[in-house]
N, C-alpha and C. Protein backbone atom coordinates (compact mmCIF):
# COMPACT_ATOMS: atom_id res chain seq x y z
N UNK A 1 -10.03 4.30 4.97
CA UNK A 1 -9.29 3.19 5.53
C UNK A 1 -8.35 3.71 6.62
N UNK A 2 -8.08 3.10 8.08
CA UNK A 2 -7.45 3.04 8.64
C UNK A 2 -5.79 3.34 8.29
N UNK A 3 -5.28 2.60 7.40
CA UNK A 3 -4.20 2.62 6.49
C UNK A 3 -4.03 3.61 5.71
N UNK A 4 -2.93 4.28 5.88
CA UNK A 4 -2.35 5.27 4.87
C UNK A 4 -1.89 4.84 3.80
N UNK A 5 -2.07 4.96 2.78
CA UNK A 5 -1.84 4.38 1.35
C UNK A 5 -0.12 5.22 1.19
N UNK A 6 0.17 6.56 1.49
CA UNK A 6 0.59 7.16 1.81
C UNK A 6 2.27 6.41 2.36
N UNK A 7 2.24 5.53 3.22
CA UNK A 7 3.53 5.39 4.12
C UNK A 7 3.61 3.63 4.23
N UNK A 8 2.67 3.34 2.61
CA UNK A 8 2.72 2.08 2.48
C UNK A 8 4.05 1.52 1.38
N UNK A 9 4.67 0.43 1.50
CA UNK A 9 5.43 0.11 0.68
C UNK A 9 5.09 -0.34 -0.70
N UNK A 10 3.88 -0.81 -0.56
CA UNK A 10 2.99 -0.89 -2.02
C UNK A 10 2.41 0.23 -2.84
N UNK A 11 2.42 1.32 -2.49
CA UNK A 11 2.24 2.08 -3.07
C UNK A 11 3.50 3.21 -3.85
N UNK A 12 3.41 3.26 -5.18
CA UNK A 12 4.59 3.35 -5.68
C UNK A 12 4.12 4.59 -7.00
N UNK A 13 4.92 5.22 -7.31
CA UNK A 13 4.96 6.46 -8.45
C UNK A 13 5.53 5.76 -9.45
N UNK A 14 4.76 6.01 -10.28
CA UNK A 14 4.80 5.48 -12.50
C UNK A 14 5.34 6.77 -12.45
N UNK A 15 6.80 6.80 -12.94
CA UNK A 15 6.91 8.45 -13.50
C UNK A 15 6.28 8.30 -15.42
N UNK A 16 5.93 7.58 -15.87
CA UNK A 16 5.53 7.45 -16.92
C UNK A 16 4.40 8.04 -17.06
N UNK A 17 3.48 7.63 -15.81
CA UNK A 17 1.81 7.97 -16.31
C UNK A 17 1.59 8.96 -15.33
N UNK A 18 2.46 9.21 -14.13
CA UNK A 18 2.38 10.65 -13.50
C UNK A 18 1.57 10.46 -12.69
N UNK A 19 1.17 9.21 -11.81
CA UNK A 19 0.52 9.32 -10.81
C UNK A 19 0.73 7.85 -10.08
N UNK A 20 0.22 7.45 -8.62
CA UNK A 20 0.69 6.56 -7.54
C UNK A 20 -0.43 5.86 -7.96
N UNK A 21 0.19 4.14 -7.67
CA UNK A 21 -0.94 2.84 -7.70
C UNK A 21 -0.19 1.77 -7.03
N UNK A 22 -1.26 1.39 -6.64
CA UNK A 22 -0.74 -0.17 -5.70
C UNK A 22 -0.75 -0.88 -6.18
N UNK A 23 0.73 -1.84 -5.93
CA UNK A 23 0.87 -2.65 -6.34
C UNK A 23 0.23 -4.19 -6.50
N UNK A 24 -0.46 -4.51 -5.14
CA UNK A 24 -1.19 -5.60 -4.94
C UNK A 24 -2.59 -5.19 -5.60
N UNK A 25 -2.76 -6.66 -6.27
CA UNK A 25 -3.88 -6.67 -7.17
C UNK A 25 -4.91 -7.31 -6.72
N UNK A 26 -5.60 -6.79 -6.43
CA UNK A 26 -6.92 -6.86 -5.26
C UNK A 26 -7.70 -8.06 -6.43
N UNK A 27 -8.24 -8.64 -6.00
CA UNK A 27 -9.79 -9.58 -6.32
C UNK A 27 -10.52 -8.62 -6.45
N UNK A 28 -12.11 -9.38 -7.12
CA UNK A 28 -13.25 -8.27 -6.63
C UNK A 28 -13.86 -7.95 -5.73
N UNK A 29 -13.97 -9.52 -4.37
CA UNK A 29 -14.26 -8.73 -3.27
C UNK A 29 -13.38 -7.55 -2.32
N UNK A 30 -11.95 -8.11 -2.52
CA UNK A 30 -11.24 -7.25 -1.64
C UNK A 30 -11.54 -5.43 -2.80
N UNK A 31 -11.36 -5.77 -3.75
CA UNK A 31 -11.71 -4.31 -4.06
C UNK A 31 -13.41 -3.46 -3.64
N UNK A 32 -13.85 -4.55 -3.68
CA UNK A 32 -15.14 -3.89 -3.40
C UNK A 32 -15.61 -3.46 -2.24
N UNK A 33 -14.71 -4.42 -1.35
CA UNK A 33 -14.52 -3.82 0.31
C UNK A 33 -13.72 -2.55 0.58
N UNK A 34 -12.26 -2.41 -0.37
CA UNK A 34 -11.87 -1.05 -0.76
C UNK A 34 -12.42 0.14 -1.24
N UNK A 35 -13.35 -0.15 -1.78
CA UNK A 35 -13.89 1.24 -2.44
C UNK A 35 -15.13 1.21 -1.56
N UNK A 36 -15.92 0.65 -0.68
CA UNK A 36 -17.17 0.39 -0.17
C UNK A 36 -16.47 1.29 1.50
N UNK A 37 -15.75 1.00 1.43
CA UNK A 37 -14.96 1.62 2.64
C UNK A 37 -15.07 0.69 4.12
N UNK A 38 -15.83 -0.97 3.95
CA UNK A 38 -16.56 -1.80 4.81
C UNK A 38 -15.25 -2.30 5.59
N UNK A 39 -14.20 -2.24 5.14
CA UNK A 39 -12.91 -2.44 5.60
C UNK A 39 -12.12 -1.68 6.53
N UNK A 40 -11.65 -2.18 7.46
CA UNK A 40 -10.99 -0.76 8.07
C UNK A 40 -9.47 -0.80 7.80
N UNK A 41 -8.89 -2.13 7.65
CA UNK A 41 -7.23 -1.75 7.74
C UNK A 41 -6.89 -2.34 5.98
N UNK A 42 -6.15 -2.16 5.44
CA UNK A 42 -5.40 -3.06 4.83
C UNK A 42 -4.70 -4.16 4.96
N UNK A 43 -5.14 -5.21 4.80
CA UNK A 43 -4.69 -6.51 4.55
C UNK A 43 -3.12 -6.67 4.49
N UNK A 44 -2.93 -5.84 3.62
CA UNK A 44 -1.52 -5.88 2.56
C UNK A 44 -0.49 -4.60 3.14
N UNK A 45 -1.42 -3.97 3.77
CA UNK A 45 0.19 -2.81 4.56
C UNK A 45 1.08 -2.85 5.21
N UNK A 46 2.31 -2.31 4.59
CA UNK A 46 3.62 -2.72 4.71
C UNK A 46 4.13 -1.33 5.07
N UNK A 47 4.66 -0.82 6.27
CA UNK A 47 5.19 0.20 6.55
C UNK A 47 6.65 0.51 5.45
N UNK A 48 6.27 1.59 4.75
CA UNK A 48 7.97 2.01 4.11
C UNK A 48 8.81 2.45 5.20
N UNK A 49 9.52 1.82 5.60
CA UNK A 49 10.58 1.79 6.69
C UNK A 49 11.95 2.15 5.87
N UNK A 50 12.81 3.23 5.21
CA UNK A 50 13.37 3.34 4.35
C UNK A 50 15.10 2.90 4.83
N UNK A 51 14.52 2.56 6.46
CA UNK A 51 15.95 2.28 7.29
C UNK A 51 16.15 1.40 7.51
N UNK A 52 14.79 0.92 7.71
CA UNK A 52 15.15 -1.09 7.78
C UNK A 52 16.05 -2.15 7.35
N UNK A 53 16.42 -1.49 6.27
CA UNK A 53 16.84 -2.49 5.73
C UNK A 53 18.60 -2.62 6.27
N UNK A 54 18.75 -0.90 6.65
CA UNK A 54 20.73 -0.66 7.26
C UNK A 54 20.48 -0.75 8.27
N UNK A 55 19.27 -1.13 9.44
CA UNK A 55 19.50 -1.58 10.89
C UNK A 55 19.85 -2.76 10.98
N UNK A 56 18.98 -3.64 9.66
CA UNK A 56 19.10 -5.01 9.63
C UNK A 56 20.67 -5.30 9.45
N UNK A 57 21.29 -4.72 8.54
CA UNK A 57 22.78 -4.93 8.21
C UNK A 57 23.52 -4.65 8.81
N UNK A 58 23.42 -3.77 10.33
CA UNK A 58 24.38 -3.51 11.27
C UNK A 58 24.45 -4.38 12.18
């Protein structure tokens, strides 16, 4: 995928189970376009912008 899963805001660490999963819960076609690789961007990617939010407040 085009999309970095990586520098997405949906993608998040379980320190419980010790590994990263997204949060948005795909259907079966959108998953099957995910794992088929027929997709190029993510739908659902959200840049983690970790500053955004104190530019907004200045």
């Amino acid at each position: 995928m085009a999309s970095n899963c990586d520098t997405c805001v949906n993608y998040v660490y379980d320190e419980e189970s010790e590994y990263y999963y997204c949060l948005v819960d795909l259907d079966e076609d959108e998953m099957y376009r995910f794992l088929s690789g027929s997709q190029r961007e993510c739908p659902y990617f959200r840049l983690d912008d970790e500053y955004g939010v104190v530019r907004h407040q200045m």
